[in-house]
Protein backbone atom coordinates (compact mmCIF):
# COMPACT_ATOMS: atom_id res chain seq x y z
CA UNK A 1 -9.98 -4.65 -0.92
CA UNK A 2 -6.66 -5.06 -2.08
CA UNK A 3 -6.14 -8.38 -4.12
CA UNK A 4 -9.39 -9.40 -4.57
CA UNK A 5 -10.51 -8.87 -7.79
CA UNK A 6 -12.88 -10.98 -9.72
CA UNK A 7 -11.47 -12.01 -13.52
CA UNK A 8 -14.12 -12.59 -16.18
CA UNK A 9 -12.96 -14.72 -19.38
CA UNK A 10 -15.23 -15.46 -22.58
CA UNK A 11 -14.08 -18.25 -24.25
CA UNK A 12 -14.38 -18.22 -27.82
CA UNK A 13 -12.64 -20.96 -29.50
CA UNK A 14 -10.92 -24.08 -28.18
CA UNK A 15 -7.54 -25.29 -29.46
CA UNK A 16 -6.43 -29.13 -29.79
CA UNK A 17 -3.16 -28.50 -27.94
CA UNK A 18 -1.11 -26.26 -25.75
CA UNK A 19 0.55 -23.20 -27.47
CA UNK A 20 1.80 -19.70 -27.06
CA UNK A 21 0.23 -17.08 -24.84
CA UNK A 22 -0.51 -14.93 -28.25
CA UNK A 23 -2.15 -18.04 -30.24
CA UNK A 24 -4.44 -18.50 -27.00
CA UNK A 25 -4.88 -14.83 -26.29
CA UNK A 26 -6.93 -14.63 -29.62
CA UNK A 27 -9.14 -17.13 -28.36
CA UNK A 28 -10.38 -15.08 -25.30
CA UNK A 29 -11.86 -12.27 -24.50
CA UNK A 30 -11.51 -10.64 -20.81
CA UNK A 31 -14.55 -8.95 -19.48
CA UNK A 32 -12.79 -8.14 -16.44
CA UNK A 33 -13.49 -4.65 -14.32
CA UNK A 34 -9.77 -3.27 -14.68
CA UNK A 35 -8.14 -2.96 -10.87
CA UNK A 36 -8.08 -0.10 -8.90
CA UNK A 37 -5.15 -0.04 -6.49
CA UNK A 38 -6.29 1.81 -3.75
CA UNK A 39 -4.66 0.53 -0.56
CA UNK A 40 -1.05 0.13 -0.24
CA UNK A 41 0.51 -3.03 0.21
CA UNK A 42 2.05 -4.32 3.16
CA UNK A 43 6.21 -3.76 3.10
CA UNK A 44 7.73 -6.41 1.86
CA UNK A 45 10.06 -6.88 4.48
CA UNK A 46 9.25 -6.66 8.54
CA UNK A 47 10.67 -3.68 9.97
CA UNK A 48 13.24 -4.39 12.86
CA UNK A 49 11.95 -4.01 16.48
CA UNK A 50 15.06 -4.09 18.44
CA UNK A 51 16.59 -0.43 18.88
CA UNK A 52 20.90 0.18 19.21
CA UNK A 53 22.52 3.20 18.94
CA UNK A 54 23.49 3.86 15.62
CA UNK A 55 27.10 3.28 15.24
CA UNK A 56 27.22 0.36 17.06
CA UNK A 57 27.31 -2.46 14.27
CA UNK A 58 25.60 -5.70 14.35
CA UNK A 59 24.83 -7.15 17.89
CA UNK A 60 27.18 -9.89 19.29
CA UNK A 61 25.65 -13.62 19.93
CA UNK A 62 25.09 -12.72 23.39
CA UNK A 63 23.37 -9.43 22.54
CA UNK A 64 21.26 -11.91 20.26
CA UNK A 65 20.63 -14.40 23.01
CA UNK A 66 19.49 -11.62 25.53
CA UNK A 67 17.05 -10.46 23.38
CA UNK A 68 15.80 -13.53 22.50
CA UNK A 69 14.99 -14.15 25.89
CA UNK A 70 13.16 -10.85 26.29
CA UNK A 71 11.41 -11.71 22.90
CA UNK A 72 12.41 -8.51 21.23
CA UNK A 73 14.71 -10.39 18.30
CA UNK A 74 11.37 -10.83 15.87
């Protein structure tokens, strides 16, 4: 499945404090399987399920509240 990978760390050393992602990345090693994408993701964005004609430009308030009411705006 897509995202759901398992990550598998070794800690070898401990440090007294915080510090930089390359001191602490010597102080690890990752047994992890690498990731195989092999799904797509979902889009990013939701697709639009109101159809104008093209040409038409952006639909007026009461174009907006109509559809609103027959719950095709989202």
């Amino acid at each position: 499945m897509l995202g759901k990978h398992q990550k598998i760390i070794e800690v070898t050393a401990l440090l007294d404090r915080r510090g930089s992602f390359e001191l602490a990345q010597k102080h690890y090693i990752d047994h992890s399987p690498p990731i195989e994408k092999t799904e797509k993701a979902d889009k990013a964005f939701f697709t639009m399920n109101v159809k104008h004609e093209k040409g038409t430009g952006r639909p007026t308030k009461k174009n907006r509240r109509n559809l609103n009411k027959e719950g095709g705006w989202f």
